[in-house]
N, C-alpha and C. Protein backbone atom coordinates (compact mmCIF):
# COMPACT_ATOMS: atom_id res chain seq x y z
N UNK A 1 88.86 138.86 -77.09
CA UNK A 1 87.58 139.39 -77.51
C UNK A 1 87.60 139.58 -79.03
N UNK A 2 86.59 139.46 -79.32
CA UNK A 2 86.66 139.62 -81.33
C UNK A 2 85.68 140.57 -81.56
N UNK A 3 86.46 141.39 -82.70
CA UNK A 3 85.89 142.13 -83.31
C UNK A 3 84.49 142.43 -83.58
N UNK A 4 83.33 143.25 -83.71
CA UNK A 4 82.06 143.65 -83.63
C UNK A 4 81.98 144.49 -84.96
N UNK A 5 81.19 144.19 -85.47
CA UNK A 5 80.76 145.65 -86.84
C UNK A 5 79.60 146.85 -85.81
N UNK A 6 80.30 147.76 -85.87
CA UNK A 6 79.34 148.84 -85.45
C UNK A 6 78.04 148.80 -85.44
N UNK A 7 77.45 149.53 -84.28
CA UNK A 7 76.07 149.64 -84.47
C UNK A 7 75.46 150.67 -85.91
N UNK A 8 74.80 150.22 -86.65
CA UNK A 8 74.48 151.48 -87.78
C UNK A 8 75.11 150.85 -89.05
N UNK A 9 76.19 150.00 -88.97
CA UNK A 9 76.76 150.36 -90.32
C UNK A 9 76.48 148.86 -91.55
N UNK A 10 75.82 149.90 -92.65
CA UNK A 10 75.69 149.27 -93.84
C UNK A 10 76.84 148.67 -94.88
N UNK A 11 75.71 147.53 -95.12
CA UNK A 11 76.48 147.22 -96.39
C UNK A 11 76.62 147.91 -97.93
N UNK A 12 77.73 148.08 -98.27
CA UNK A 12 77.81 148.49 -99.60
C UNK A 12 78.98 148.10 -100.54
N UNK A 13 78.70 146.84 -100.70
CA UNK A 13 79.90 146.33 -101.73
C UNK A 13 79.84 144.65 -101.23
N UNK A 14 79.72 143.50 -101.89
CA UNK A 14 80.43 142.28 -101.69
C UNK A 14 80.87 141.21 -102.87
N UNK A 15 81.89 141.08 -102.56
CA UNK A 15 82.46 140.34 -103.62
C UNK A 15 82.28 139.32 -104.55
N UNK A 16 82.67 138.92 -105.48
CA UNK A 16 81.98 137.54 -105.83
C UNK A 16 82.36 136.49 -104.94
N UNK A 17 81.35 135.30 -105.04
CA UNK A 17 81.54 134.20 -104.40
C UNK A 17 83.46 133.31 -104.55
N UNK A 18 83.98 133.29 -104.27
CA UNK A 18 85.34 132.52 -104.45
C UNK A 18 85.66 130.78 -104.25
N UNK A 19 86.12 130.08 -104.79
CA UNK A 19 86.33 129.09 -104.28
C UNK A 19 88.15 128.66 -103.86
N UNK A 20 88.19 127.35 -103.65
CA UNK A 20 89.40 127.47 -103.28
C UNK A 20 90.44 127.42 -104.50
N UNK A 21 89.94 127.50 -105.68
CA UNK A 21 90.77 127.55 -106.37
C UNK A 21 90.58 129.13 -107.35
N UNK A 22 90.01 129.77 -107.07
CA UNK A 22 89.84 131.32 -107.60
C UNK A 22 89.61 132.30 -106.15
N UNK A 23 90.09 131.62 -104.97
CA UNK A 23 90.45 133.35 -104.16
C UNK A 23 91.82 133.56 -104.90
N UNK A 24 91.57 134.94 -104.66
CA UNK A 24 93.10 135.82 -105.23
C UNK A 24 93.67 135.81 -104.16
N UNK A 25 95.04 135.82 -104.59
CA UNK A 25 96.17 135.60 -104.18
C UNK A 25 96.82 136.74 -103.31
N UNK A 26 95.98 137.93 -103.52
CA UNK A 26 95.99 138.92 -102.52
C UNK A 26 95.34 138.43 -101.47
N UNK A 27 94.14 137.89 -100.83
CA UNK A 27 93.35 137.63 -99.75
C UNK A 27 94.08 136.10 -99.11
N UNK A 28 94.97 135.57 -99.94
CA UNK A 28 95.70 134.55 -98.78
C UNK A 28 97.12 135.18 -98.42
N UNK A 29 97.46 136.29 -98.84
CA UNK A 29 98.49 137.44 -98.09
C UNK A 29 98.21 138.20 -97.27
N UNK A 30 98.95 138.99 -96.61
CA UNK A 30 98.61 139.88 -95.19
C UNK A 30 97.72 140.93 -96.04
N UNK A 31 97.14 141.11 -95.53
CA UNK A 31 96.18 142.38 -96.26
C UNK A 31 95.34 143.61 -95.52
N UNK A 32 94.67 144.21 -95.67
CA UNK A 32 93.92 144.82 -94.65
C UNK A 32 92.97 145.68 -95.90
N UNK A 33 91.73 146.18 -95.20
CA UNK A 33 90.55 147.12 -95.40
C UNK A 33 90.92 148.23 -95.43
N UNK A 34 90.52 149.09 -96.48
CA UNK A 34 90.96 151.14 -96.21
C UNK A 34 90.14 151.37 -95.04
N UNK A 35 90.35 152.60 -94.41
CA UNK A 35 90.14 153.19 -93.13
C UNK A 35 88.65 153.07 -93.17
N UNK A 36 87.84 152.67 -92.55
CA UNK A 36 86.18 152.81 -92.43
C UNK A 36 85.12 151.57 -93.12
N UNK A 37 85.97 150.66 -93.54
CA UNK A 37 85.82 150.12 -93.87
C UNK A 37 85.92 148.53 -93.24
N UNK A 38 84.37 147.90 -92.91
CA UNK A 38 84.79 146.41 -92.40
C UNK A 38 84.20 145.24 -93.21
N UNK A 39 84.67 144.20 -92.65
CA UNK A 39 84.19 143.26 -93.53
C UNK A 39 83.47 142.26 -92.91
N UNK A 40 82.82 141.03 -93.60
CA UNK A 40 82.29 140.10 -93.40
C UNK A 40 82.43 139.17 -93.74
N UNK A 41 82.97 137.92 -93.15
CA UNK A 41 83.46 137.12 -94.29
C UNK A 41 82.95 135.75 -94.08
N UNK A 42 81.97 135.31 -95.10
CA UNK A 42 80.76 134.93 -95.29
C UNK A 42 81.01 133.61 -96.06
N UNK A 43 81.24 132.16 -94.75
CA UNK A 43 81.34 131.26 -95.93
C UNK A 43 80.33 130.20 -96.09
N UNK A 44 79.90 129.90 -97.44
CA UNK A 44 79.13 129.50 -97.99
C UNK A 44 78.77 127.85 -97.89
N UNK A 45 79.31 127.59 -98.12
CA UNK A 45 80.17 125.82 -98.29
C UNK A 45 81.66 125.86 -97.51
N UNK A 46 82.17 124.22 -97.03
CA UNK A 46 83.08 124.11 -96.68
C UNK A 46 84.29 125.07 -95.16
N UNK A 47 85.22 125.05 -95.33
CA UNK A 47 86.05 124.92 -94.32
C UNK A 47 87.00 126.42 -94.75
N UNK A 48 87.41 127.44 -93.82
CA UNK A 48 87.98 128.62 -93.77
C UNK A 48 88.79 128.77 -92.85
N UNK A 49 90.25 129.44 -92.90
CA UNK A 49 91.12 129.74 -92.02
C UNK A 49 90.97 131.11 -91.64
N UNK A 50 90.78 132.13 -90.91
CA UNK A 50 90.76 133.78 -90.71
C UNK A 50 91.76 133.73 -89.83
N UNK A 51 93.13 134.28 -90.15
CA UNK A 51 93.97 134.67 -89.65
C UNK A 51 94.16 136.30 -89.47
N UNK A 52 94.23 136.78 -87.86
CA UNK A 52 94.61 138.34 -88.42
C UNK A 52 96.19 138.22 -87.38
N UNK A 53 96.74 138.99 -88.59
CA UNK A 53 98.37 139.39 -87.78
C UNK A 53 98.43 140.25 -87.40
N UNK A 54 98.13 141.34 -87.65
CA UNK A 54 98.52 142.60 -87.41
C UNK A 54 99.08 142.91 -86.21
N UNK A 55 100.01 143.67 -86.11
CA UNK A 55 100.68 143.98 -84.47
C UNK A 55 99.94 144.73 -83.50
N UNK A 56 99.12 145.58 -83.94
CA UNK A 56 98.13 146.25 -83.08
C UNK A 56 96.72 145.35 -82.81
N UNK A 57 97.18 143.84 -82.67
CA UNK A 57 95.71 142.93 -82.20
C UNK A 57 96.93 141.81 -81.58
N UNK A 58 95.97 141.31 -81.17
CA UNK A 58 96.57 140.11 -80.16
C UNK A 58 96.20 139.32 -81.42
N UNK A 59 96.99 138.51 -82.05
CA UNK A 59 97.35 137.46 -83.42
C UNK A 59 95.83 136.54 -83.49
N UNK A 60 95.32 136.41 -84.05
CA UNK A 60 94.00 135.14 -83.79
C UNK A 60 93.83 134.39 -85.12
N UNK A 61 93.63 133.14 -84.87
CA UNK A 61 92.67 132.40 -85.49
C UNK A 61 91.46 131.50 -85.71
N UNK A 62 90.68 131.74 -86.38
CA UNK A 62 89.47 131.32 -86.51
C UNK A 62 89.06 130.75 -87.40
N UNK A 63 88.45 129.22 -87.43
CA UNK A 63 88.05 128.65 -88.61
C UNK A 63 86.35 128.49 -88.36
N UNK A 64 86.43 129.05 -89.91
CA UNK A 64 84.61 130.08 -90.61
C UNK A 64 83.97 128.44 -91.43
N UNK A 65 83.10 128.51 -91.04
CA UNK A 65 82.43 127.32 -91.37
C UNK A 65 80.82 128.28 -91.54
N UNK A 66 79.71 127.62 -92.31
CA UNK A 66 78.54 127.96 -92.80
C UNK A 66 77.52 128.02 -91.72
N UNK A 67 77.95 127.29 -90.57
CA UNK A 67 77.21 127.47 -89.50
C UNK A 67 77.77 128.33 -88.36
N UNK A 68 78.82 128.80 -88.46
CA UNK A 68 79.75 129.53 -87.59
C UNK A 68 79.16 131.09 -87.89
N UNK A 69 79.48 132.02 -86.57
CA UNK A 69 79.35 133.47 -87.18
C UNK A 69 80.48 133.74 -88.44
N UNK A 70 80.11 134.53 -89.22
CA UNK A 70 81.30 135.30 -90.15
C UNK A 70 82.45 135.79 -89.17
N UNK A 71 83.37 135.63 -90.20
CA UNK A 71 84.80 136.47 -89.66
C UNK A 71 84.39 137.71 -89.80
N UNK A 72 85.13 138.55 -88.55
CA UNK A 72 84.63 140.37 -88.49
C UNK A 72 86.13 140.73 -88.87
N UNK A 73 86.19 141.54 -90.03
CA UNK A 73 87.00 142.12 -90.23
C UNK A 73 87.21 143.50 -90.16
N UNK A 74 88.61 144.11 -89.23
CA UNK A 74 88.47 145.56 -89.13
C UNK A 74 88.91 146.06 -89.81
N UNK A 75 88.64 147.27 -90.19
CA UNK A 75 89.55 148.12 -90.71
C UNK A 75 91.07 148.50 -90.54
N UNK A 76 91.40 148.48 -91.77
CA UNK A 76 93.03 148.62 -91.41
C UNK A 76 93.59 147.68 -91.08
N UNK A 77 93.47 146.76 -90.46
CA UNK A 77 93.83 145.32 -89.61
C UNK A 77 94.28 144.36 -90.63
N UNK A 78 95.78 144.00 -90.54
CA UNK A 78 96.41 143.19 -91.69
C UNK A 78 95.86 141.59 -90.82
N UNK A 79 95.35 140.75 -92.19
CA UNK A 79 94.67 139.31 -91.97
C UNK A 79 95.03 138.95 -93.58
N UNK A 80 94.93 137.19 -93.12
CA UNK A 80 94.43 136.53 -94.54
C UNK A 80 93.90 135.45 -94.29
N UNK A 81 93.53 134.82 -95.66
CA UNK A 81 92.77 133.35 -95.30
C UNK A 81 93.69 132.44 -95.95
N UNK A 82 92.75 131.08 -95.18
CA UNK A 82 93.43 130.16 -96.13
C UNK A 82 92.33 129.20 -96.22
N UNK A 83 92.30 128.18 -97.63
CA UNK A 83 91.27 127.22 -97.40
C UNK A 83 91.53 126.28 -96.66
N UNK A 84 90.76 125.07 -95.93
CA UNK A 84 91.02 124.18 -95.87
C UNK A 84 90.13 123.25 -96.39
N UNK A 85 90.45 122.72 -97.80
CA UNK A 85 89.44 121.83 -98.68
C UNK A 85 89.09 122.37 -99.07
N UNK A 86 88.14 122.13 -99.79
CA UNK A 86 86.73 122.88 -100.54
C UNK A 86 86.31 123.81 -99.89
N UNK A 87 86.28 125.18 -100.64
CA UNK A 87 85.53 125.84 -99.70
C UNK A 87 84.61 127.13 -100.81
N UNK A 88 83.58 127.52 -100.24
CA UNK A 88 83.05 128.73 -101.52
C UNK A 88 82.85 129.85 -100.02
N UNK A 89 83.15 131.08 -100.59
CA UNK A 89 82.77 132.47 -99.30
C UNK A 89 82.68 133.69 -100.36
N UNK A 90 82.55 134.31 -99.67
CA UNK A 90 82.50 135.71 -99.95
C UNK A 90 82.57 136.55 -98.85
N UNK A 91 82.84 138.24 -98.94
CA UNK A 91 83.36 138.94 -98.50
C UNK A 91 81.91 140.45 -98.57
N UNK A 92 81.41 140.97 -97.97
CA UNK A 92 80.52 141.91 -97.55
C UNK A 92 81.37 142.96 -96.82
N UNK A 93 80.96 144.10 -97.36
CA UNK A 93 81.95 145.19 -96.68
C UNK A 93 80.82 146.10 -96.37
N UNK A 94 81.04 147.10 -95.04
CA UNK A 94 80.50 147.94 -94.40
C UNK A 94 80.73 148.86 -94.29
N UNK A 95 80.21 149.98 -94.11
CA UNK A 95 80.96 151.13 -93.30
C UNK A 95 79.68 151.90 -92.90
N UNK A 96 79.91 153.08 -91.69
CA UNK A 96 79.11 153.86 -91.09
C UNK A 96 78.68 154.72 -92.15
N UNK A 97 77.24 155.13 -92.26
CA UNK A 97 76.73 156.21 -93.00
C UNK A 97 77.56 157.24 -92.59
């Protein structure tokens, strides 16, 4: 089953657009969201890897394409990406009022 963004919760914050040669080098490492915090990960153009590791999820991957839903990212939940080819996204973050 995959992840859901809460009922209620707004956006407030999204990143600049990235391509595959300016995502940072933090977001193709294990990473995760501060507590309350989810994401969206929103790609624009081209081809996306959404990997989440974390030990408290069953391991998944998902490739994010422009016609695909966004990757749901949870809070806390160590993930990264990777490109495959060309790719432009961005990142929308949420949290509950």
């Amino acid at each position: 089953m995959s992840a859901t963004i809460p009922p209620g919760a707004v956006a407030y914050q999204r990143t600049p657009t990235f391509t595959e040669t300016t995502i940072p080098d933090a977001l193709r490492k294990d990473h995760a969201t501060k507590a309350g915090a989810w994401g969206l990960i929103r790609v624009e153009h081209g081809t996306l890897r959404y990997v989440v590791t974390d030990h408290q999820r069953t391991p998944t991957e998902r490739i994010l394409t422009p016609s695909a839903e966004p990757g749901v990212v949870e809070p806390t939940i160590l993930h990264h990406v990777e490109p495959l080819g060309p790719v432009r996204f961005h990142v929308e973050f949420l949290r509950l009022p």
